[in-house]
C-alpha atoms as a PDB file:
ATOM      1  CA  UNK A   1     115.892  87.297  99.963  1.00  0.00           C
ATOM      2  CA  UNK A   2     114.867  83.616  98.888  1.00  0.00           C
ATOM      3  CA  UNK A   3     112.366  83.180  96.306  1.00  0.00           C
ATOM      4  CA  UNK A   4     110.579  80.030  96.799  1.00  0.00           C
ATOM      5  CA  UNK A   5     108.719  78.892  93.459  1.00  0.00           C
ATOM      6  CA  UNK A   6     109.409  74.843  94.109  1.00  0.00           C
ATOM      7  CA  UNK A   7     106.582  72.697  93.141  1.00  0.00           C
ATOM      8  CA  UNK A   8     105.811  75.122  90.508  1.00  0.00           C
ATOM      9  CA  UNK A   9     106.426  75.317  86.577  1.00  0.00           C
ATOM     10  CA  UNK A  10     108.158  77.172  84.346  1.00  0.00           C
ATOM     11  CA  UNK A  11     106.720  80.561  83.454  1.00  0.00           C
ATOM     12  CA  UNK A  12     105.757  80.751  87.539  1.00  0.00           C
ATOM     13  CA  UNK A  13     109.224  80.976  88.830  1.00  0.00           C
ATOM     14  CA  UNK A  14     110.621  83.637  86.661  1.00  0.00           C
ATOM     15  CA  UNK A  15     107.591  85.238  87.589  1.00  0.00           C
ATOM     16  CA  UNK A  16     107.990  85.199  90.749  1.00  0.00           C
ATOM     17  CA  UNK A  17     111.598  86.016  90.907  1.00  0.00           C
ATOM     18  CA  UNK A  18     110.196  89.148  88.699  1.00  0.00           C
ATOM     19  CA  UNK A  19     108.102  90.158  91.270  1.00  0.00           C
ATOM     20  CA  UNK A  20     110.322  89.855  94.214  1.00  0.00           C
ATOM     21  CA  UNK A  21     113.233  92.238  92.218  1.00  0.00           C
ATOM     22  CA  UNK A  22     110.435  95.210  92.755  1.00  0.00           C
ATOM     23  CA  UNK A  23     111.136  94.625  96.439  1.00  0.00           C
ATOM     24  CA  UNK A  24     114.607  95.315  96.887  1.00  0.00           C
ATOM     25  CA  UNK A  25     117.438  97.684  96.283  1.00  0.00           C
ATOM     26  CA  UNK A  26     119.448  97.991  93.139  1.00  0.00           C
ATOM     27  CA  UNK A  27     122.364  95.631  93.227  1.00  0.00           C
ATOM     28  CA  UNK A  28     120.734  93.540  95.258  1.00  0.00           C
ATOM     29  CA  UNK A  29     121.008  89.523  95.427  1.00  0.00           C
ATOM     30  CA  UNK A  30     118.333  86.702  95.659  1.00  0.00           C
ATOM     31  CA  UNK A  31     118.125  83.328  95.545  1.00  0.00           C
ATOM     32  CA  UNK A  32     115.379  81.143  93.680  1.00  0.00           C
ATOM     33  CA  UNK A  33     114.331  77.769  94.895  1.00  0.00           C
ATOM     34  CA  UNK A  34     112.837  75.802  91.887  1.00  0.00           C
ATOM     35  CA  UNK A  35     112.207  72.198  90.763  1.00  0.00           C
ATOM     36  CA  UNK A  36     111.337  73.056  87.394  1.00  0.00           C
ATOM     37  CA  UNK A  37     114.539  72.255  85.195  1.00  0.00           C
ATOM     38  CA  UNK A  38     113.420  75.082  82.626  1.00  0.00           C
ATOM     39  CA  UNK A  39     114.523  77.720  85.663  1.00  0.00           C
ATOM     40  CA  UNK A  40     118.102  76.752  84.574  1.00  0.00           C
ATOM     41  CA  UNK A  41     117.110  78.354  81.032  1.00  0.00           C
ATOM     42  CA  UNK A  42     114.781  80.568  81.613  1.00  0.00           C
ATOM     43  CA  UNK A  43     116.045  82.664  84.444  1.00  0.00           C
ATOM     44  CA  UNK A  44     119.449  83.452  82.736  1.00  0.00           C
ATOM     45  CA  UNK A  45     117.482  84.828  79.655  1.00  0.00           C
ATOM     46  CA  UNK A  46     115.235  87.139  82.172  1.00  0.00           C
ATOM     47  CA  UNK A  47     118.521  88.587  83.472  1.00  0.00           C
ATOM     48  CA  UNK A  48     120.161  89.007  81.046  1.00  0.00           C
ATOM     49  CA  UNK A  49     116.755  91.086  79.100  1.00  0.00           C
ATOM     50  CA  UNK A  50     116.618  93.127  83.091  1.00  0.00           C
ATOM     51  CA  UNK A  51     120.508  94.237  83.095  1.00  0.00           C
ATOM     52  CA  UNK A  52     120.929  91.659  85.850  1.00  0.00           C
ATOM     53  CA  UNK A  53     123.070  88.499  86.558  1.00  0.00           C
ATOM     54  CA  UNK A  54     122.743  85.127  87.316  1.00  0.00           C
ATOM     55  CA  UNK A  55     125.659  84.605  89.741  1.00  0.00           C
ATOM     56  CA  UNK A  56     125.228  81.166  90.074  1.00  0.00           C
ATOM     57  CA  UNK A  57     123.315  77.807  89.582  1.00  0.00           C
ATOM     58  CA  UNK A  58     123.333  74.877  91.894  1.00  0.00           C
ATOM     59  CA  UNK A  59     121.474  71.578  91.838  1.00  0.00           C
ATOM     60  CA  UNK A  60     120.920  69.098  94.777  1.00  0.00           C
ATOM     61  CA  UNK A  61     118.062  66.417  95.000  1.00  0.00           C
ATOM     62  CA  UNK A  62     116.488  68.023  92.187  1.00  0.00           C
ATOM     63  CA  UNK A  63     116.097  71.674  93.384  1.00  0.00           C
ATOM     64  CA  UNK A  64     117.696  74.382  91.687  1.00  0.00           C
ATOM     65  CA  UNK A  65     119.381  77.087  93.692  1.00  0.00           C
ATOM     66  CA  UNK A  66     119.590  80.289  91.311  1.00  0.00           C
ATOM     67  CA  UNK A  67     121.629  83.261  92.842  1.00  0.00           C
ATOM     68  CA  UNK A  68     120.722  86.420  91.065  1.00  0.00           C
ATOM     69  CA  UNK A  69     121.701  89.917  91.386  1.00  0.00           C
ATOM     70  CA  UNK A  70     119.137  92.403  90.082  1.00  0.00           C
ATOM     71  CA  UNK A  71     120.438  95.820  87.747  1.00  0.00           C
ATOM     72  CA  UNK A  72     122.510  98.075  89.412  1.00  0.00           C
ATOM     73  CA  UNK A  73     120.160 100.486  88.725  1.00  0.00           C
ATOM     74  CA  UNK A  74     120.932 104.624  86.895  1.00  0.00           C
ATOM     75  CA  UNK A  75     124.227 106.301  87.722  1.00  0.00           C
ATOM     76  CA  UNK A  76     124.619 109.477  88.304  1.00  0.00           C
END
């Protein structure tokens, strides 16, 4: 799933990146499109406070690709 937030500042990405993780499955991935340069620190922290991971961060012409993967979710 692809998260667009570009055009729009920092808390409104993580926000909506928040928002989208309701929609999918445990374990899943998205990506985030932002051109707010606080994504690149602020994103990381709300993964890391979720379970989650930030798999990766990209930059090209000023947009931020963020690849997350939400929390695996309960065992057992």
């Amino acid at each position: 799933m692809i998260v667009d937030a570009r055009g729009h500042r920092c808390p409104t990405p993580s926000l909506k990146l928040q928002k989208a993780m309701r929609d999918v499955a445990p374990g899943a991935r998205l990506t985030l499109l932002a051109t707010d340069p606080m994504a690149r620190i602020d994103v990381p922290h709300l993964m890391a406070g979720l379970g989650g991971e930030t798999v990766s961060i990209e930059e090209t012409n000023g947009v931020l690709t963020i690849v997350v993967a939400t929390p695996a979710g309960p065992t057992g």
